[in-house]
Structures are given as structure tokens and as C-alpha cells.
Protein backbone atom coordinates (compact mmCIF):
# COMPACT_ATOMS: atom_id res chain seq x y z
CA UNK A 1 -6.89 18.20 6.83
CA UNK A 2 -4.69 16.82 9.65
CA UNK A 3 -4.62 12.98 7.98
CA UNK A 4 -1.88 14.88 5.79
CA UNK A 5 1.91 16.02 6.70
CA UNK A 6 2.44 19.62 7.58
CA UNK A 7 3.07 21.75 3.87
CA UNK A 8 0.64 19.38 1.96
CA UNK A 9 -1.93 20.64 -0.05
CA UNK A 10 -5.41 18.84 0.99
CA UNK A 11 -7.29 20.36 -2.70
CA UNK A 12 -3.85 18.88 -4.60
CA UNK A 13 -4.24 15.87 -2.96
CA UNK A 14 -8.08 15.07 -3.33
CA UNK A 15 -7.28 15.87 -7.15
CA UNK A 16 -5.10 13.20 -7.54
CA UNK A 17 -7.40 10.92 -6.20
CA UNK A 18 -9.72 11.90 -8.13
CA UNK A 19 -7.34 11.31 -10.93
CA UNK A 20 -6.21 8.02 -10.01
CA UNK A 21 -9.79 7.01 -9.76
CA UNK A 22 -10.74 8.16 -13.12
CA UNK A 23 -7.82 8.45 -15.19
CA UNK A 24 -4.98 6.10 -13.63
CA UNK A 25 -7.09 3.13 -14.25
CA UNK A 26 -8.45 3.53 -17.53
CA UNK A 27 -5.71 1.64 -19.53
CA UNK A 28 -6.63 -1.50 -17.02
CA UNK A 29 -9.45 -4.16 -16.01
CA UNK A 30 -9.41 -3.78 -12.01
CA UNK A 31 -11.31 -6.05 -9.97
CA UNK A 32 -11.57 -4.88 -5.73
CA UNK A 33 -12.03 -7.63 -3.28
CA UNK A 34 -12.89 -6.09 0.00
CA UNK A 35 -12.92 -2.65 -0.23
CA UNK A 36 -15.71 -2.19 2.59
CA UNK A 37 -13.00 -3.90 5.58
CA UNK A 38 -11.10 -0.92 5.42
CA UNK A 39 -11.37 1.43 7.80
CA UNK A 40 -12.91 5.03 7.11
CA UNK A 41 -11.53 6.50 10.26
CA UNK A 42 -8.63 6.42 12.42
CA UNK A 43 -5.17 5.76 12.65
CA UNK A 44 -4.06 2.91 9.72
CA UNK A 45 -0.77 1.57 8.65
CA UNK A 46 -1.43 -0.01 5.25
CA UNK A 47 0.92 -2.76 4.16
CA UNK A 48 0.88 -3.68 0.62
CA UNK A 49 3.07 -6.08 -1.41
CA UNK A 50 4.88 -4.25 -3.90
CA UNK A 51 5.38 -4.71 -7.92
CA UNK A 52 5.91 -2.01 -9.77
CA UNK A 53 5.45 1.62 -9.46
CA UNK A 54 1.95 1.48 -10.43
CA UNK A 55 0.56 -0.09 -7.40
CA UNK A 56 1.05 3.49 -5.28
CA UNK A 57 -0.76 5.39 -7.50
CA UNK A 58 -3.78 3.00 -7.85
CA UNK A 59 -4.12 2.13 -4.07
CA UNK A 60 -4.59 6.21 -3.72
CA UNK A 61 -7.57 6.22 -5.47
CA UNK A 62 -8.89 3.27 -4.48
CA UNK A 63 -8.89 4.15 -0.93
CA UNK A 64 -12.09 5.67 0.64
CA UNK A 65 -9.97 8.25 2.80
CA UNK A 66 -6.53 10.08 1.91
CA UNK A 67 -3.69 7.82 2.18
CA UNK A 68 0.03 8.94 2.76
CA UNK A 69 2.52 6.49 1.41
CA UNK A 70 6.18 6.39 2.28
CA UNK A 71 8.31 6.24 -0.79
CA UNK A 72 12.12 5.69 -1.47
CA UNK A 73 13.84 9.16 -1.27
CA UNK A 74 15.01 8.75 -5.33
CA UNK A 75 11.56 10.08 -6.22
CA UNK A 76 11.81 13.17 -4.21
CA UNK A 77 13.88 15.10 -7.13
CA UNK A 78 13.01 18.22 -8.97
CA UNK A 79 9.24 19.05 -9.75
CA UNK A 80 8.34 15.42 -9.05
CA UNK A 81 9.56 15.73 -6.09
CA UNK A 82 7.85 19.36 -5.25
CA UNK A 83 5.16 17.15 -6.28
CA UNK A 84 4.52 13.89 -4.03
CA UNK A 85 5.56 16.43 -1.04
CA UNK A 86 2.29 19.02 -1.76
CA UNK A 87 -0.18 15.71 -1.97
CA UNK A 88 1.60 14.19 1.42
CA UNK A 89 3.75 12.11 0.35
CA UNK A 90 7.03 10.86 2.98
CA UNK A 91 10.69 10.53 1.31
CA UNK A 92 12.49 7.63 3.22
CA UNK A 93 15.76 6.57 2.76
CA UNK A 94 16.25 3.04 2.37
CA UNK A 95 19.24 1.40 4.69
CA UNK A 96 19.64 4.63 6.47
CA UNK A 97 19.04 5.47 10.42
CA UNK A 98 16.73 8.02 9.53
CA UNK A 99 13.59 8.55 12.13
CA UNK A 100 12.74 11.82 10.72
CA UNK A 101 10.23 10.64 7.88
CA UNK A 102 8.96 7.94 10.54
CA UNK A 103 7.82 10.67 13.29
CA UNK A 104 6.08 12.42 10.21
CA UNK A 105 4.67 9.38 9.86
CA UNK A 106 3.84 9.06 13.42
CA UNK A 107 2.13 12.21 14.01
CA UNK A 108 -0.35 11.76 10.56
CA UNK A 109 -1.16 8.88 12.22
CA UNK A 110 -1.62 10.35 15.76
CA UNK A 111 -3.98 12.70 14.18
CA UNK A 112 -6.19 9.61 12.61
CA UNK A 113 -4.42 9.44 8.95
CA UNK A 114 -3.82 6.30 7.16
CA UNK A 115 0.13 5.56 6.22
CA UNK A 116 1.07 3.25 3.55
CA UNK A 117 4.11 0.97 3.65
CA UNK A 118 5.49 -1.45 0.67
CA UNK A 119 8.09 -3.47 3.05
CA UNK A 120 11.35 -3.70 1.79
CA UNK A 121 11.95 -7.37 0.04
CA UNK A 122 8.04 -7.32 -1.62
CA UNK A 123 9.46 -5.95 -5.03
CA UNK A 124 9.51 -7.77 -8.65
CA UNK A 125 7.55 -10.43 -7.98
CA UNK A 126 5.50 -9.36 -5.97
CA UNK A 127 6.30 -12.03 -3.03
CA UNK A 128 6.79 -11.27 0.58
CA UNK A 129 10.31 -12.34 1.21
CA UNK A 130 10.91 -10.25 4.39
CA UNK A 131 9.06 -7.66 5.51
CA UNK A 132 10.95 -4.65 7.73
CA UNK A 133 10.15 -3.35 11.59
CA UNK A 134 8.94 -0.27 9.49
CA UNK A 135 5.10 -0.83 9.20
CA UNK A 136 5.18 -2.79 12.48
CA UNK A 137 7.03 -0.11 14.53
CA UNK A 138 4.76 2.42 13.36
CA UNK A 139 1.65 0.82 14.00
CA UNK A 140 2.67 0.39 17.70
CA UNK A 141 4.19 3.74 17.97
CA UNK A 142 0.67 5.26 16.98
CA UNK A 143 -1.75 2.82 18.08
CA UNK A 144 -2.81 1.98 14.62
CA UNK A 145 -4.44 -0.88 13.01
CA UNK A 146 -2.52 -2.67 10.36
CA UNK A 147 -4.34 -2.95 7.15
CA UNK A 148 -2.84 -5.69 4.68
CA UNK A 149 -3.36 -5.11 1.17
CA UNK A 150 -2.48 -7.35 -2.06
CA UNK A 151 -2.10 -6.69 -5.55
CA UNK A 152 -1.41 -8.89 -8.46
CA UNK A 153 -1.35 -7.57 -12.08
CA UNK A 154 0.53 -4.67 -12.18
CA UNK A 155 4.05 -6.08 -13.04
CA UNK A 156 4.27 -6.44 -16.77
CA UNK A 157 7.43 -9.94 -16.68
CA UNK A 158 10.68 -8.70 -18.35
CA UNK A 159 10.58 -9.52 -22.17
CA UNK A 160 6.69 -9.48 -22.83
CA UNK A 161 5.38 -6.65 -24.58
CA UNK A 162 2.77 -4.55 -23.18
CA UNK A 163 -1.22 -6.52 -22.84
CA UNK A 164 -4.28 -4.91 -24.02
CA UNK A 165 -6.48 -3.75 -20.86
CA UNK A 166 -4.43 -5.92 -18.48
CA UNK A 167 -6.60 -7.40 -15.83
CA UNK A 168 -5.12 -6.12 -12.24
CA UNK A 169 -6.66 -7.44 -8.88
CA UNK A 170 -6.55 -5.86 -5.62
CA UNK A 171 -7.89 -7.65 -2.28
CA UNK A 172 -8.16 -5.70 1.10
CA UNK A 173 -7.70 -7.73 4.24
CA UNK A 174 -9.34 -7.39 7.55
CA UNK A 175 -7.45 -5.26 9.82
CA UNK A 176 -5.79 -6.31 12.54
CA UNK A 177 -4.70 -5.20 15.82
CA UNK A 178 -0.46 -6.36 16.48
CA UNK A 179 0.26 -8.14 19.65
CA UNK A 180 1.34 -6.03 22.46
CA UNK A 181 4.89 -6.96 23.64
CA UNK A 182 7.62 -4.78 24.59
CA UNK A 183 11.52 -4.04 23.53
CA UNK A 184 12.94 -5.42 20.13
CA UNK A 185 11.10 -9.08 21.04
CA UNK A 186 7.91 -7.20 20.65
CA UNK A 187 8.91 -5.65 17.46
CA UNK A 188 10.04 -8.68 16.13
CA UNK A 189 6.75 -10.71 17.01
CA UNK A 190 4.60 -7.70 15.69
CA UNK A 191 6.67 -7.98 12.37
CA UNK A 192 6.18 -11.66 12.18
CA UNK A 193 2.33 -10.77 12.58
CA UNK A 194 2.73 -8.55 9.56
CA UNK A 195 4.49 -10.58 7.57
CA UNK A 196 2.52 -13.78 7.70
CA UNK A 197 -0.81 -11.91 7.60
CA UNK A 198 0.48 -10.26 4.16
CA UNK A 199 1.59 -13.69 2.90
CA UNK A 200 -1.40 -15.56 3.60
CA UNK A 201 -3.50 -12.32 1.99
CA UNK A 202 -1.59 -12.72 -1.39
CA UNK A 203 -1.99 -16.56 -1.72
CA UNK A 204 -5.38 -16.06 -1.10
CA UNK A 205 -5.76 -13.21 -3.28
CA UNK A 206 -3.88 -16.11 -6.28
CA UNK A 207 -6.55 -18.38 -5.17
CA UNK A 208 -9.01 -15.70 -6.35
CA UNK A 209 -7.25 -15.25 -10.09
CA UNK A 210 -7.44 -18.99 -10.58
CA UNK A 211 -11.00 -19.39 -9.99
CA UNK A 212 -11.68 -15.87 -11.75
CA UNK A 213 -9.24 -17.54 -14.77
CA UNK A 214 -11.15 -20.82 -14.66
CA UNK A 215 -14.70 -18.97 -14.79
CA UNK A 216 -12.91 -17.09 -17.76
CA UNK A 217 -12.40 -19.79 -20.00
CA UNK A 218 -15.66 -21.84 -19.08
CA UNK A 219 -17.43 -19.09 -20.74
CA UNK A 220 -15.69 -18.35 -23.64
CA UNK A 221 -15.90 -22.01 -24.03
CA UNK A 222 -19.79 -22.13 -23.66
């Protein structure tokens, strides 16, 4: 399976899709908004706001194709660690000049793979503050399309106690092609393309849990 880095496991990984599918969601209520705009073949840089460690292994599942995210380097410790590398997952370190896990990333794309990015600054609340070159500089390295991805639900505010069946809601974007441009001015536009498409996804996405909310309580109430 070439959408996967070199050393992964293709049978590991289509298990834990499986599982994520089956298992991973069973303590939740998920609704999927757009599931049929993403793409089932080639190269894909998925951007996703991120809020908790939850959203990662949801998305996987969700997905109609395997999905390699990149994930802060912490994870990548002991037999977790063994772990996320034999499914095809990518260590980065965060605030380090590191290209290595970005070529990695390059060449699963290359070969038609979909990589998936939670830009730096999308964390706790779940709000795009400022997304990094990362997904951007990837997508035009490979000559992918940038699927943008939003999730609300699965950060549980500090101080409230865990919800029964928590309702989480995920809403897939159309994809989009970044404008060409070249040097760091066409980085930075194709970042600015990212970001605001992400931004406007998740305040539409809110949009959709108010009404959902609203229809809620009109029929309990009739």
C-alpha cells in the first residue's frame, strides 16, 4: 500500500480503522456533514482544527481511504510509539528545523496518500488562531489538494465532569486547490488560503450545532 510510509503495516493499519469505526465511537453521538466531498483518490493534505487527542483517532475511521497524520514527536515513546509508526503514523517535532518527517510526508503524498495536519495554534478551543506553512508547504510540494476538516465536540471544558454519549460533529469541506505563487510570498498567500478556508469551515460547522440545538429542544418541547 504505497498511501503509507515505508515500515508501516497496511493489515495493522486497516485494523485500526476498523476499530475507530466501530469501537472508538461508541461512547459518542457523531453526526458527519460532508463526508462524500472528500476525495477517494489522490494526493490530500487534510487540515483539521484541533481539540483534544480524540479528534486523530476518529478522523481515521471516518475517512473513506487510509489517512497518515503527523503528530507531535512526545507520542512516539515506547510501545505507543512502535505503535503509531507500524499504522503510518509521522513524528514531528514542534519548533524544530526538521524536514525529515515532511519529505516522508511528501513522498506518501507523491504516491497518492492523504496526510493529515492539526496546525499549530488550533488547540483547546478548538479556534484557528494561526495556522503554520506546514499543511500549505506540503500541499504545494506534492501537488495536493487541501482538504479542510472541522470538529466540534470532542473537548470535554476544564472542570465539567464527563457527559453521557456526548454529541460530537464533524463537517468535511470542499477541497480546494492553493494559489500558485512562488518563494516565501507564495507560501505565505497559500497559508492565508488555508487558514481562512478552515475558519470559515468551523463557523459554519457552529452554525450547524445551533440549528441542530434549536431542532433539539423544539421537539422535546412538542
Amino acid at each position: 500500500m504505497s498511501e503509507l510510509p515505508e515500515g508501516a503495516s497496511p493489515r495493522l493499519h486497516r485494523l485500526c480503522r476498523w476499530i475507530s469505526r466501530r469501537v472508538v465511537r461508541l461512547p459518542f453521538r457523531v453526526r458527519v456533514h460532508g463526508a462524500e466531498r472528500v476525495p477517494h483518490r489522490g494526493p490530500v493534505v487534510l487540515v483539521a482544527n484541533h481539540s483534544s487527542l480524540l479528534d486523530g483517532p476518529l478522523l481515521l475511521g471516518m475517512l473513506p481511504r487510509p489517512a497518515v497524520f503527523l503528530i507531535k514527536q512526545e507520542m512516539f515513546r515506547g510501545a505507543l510509539g512502535w505503535f503509531l509508526r507500524r499504522i503510518g503514523q509521522i513524528g514531528v517535532r514542534r519548533g524544530e528545523a526538521d524536514r525529515t518527517p515532511l519529505l516522508t510526508a511528501v513522498r506518501v503524498l507523491k504516491a497518492g496518500g492523504l496526510v493529515g495536519v492539526f496546525p499549530e495554534g488550533t488547540r483547546g478551543s478548538g479556534d484557528v488562531e494561526n495556522a503554520q506553512h506546514g499543511a500549505a508547504w506540503l500541499a504545494r510540494a506534492a501537488g495536493a489538494q487541501v482538504l479542510p476538516v472541522a470538529l466540534r465536540g470532542t473537548h470535554r471544558p476544564e472542570g465539567q465532569g464527563r457527559r453521557l454519549l456526548p454529541r460530537i460533529d464533524v463537517l468535511f469541506g470542499e477541497p480546494i486547490a492553493l494559489p500558485a505563487g512562488k518563494g516565501r510570498t507564495g507560501l505565505v498567500a497559500a497559508t492565508d488560503a488555508v487558514r481562512t478556508e478552515l475558519v470559515e469551515l468551523i463557523a459554519e460547522l457552529d452554525r450547524l450545532v445551533a440549528d441542530h440545538r434549536e431542532d433539539d429542544v423544539r421537539g422535546k418541547r412538542a
